[in-house]
Protein backbone atom coordinates (compact mmCIF):
# COMPACT_ATOMS: atom_id res chain seq x y z
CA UNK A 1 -49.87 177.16 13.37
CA UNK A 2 -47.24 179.38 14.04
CA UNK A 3 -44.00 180.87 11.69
CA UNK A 4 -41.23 179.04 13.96
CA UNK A 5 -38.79 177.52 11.91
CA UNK A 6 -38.54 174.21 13.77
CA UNK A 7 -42.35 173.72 13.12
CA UNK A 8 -42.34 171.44 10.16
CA UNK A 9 -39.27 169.34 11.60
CA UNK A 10 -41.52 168.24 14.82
CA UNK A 11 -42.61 165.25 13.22
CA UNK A 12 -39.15 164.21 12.01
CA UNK A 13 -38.45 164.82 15.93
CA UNK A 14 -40.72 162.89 17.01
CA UNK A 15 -40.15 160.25 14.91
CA UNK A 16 -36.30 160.21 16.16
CA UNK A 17 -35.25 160.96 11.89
CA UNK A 18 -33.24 164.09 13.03
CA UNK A 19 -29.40 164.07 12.57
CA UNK A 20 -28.40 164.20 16.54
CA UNK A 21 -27.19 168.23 16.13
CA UNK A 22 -30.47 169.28 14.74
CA UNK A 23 -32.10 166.97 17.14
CA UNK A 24 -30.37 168.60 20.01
CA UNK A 25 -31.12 172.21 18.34
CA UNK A 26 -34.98 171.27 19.04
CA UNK A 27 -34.87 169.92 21.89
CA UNK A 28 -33.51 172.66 23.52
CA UNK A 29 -36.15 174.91 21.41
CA UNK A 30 -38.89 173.15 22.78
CA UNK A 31 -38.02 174.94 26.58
CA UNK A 32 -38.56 178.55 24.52
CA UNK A 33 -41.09 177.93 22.18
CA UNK A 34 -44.20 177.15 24.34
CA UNK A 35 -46.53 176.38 20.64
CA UNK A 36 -43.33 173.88 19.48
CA UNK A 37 -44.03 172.13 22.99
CA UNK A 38 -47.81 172.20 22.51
CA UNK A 39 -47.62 170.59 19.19
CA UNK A 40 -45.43 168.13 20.09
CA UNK A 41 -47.51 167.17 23.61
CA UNK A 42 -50.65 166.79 20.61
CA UNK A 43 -48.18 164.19 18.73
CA UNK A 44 -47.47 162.17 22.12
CA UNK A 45 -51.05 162.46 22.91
CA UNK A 46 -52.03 160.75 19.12
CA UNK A 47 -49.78 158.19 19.99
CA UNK A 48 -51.17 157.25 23.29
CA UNK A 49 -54.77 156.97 22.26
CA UNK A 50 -53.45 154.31 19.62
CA UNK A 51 -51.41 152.49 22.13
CA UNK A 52 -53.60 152.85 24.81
CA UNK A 53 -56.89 151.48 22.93
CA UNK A 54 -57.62 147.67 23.05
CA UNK A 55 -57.16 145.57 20.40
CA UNK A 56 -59.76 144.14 18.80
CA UNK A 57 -60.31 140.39 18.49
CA UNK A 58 -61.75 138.74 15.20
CA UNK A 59 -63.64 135.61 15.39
CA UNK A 60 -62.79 132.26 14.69
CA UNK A 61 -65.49 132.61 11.67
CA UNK A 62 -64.51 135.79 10.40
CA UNK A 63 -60.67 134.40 10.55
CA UNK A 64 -61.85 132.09 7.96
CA UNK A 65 -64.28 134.06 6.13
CA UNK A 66 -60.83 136.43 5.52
CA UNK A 67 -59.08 133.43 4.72
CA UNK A 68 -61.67 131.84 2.31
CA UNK A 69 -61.90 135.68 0.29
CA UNK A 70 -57.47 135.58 0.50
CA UNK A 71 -57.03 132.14 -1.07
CA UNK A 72 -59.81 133.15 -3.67
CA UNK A 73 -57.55 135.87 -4.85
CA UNK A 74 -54.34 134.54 -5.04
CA UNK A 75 -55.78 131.52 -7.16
CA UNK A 76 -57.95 133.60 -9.17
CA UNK A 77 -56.55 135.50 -12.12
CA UNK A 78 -54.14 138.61 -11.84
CA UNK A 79 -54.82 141.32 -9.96
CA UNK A 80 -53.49 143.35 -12.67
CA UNK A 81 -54.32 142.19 -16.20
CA UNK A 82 -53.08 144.99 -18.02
CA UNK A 83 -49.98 145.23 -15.70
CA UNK A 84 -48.57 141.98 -17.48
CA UNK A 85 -49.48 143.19 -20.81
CA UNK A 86 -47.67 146.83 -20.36
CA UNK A 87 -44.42 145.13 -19.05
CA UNK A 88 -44.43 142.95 -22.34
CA UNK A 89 -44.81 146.33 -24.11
CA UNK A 90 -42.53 148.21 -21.85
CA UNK A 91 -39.74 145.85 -22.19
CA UNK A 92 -40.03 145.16 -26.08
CA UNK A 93 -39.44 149.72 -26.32
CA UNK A 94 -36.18 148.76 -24.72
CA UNK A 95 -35.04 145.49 -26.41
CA UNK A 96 -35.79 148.11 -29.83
CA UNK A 97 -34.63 151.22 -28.66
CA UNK A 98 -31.35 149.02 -27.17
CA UNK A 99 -31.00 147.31 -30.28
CA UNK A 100 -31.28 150.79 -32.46
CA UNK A 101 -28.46 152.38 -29.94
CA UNK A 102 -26.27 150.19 -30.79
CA UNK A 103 -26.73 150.35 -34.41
CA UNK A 104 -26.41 154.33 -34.57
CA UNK A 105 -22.70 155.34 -36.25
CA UNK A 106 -20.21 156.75 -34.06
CA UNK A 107 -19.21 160.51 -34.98
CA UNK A 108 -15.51 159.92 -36.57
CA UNK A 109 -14.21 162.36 -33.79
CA UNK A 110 -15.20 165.00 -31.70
CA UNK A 111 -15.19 168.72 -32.49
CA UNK A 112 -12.84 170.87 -31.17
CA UNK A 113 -13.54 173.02 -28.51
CA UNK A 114 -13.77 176.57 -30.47
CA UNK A 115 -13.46 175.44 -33.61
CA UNK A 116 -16.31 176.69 -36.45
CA UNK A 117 -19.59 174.71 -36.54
CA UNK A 118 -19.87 173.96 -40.52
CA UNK A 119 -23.27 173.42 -41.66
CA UNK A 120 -24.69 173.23 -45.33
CA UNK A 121 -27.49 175.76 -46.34
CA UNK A 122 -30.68 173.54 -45.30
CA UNK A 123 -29.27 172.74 -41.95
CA UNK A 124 -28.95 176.51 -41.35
CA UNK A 125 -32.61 177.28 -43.14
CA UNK A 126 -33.62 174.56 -41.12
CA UNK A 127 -32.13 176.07 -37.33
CA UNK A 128 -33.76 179.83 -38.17
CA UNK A 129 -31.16 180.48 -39.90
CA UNK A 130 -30.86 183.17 -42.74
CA UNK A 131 -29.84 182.24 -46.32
CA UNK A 132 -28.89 184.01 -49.32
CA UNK A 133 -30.85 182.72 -51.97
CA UNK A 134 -30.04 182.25 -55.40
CA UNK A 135 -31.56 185.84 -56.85
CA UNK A 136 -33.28 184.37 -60.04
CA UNK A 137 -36.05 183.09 -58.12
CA UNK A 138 -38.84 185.50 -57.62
CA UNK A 139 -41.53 185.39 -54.76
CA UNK A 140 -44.47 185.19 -56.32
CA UNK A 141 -44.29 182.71 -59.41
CA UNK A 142 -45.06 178.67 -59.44
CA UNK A 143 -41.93 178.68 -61.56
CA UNK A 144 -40.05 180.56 -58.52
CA UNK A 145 -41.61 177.62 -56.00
CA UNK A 146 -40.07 174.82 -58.63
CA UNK A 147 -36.91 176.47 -58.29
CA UNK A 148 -36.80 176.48 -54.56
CA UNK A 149 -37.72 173.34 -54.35
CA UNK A 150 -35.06 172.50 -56.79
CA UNK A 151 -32.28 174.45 -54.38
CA UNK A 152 -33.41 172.96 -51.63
CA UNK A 153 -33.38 169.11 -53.14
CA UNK A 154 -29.49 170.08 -54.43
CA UNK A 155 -28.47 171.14 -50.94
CA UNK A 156 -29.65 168.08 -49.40
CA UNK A 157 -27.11 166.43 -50.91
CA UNK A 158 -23.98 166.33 -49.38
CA UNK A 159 -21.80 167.27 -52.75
CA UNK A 160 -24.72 169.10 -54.35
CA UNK A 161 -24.72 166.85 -57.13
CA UNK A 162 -28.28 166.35 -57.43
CA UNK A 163 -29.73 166.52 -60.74
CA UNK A 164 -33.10 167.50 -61.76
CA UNK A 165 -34.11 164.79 -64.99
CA UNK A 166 -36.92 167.21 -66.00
CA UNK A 167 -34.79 170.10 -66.10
């Protein structure tokens, strides 16, 4: 093959699936681009070795024989077991997922465009965000991990008003 840019659209060409400008383009192309031509004689030629070759016959016994083996199928079971069991599963996802749409609360309004994002502290630890933590806890105590767990238990909580009962 060669690097003409009409090369890959010969076969829409031939196939007559060119708009009729592009088509035209081609066409006259094909008088300056003698390996275009070539290629598209090679289609033409494809094409006239499957027109020109004769047509095979079947027999009245194998016209059966195909017949027998078709009606076998069809009245046999599916062709695709599993295809009827994977649509029952497919389509019981969406009767859920449909069903838990419509069941999700609607934000009370939108955000303004520009306005501050607000978030509370665990939403922020939780995005890679930085935190100031409260400075009594120390790094390398169990009593400091208690505590942090503690702060972090309080800030899930919308208000804060989480209590601890074994505090």
């Amino acid at each position: 093959m060669h690097d003409c840019p009409f090369q890959p659209r010969l076969g829409a060409f031939y196939d007559r699936e060119l708009e009729p400008t592009l088509a035209q383009q081609l066409e006259s192309h094909l008088g300056n681009c003698p390996a275009c031509a070539a290629e598209l004689r090679k289609m033409q030629s494809v094409t006239r070795l499957f027109t020109d070759a004769p047509l095979g016959r079947m027999s009245q016994m194998g016209l059966a024989r195909l017949h027998h083996v078709a009606d076998e199928a069809a009245a046999g079971p599916a062709v695709f077991p599993m295809a009827r069991a994977l649509m029952a599963a497919a389509a019981s996802v969406l009767i859920i997922a449909g069903a838990w749409l419509v069941e999700i609360p609607r934000p009370a309004a939108h955000p303004v465009v520009g306005a501050p994002v607000v978030q509370s502290p665990w939403e922020t630890l939780a995005s890679g965000g930085k935190l100031d933590f409260p400075r009594d806890i120390s790094d390398n105590t169990a009593l400091a991990s208690r505590r942090f767990s503690q702060w972090m238990v309080q800030n899930l909580e919308p208000d804060g008003s989480y209590e601890n009962p074994s505090r």
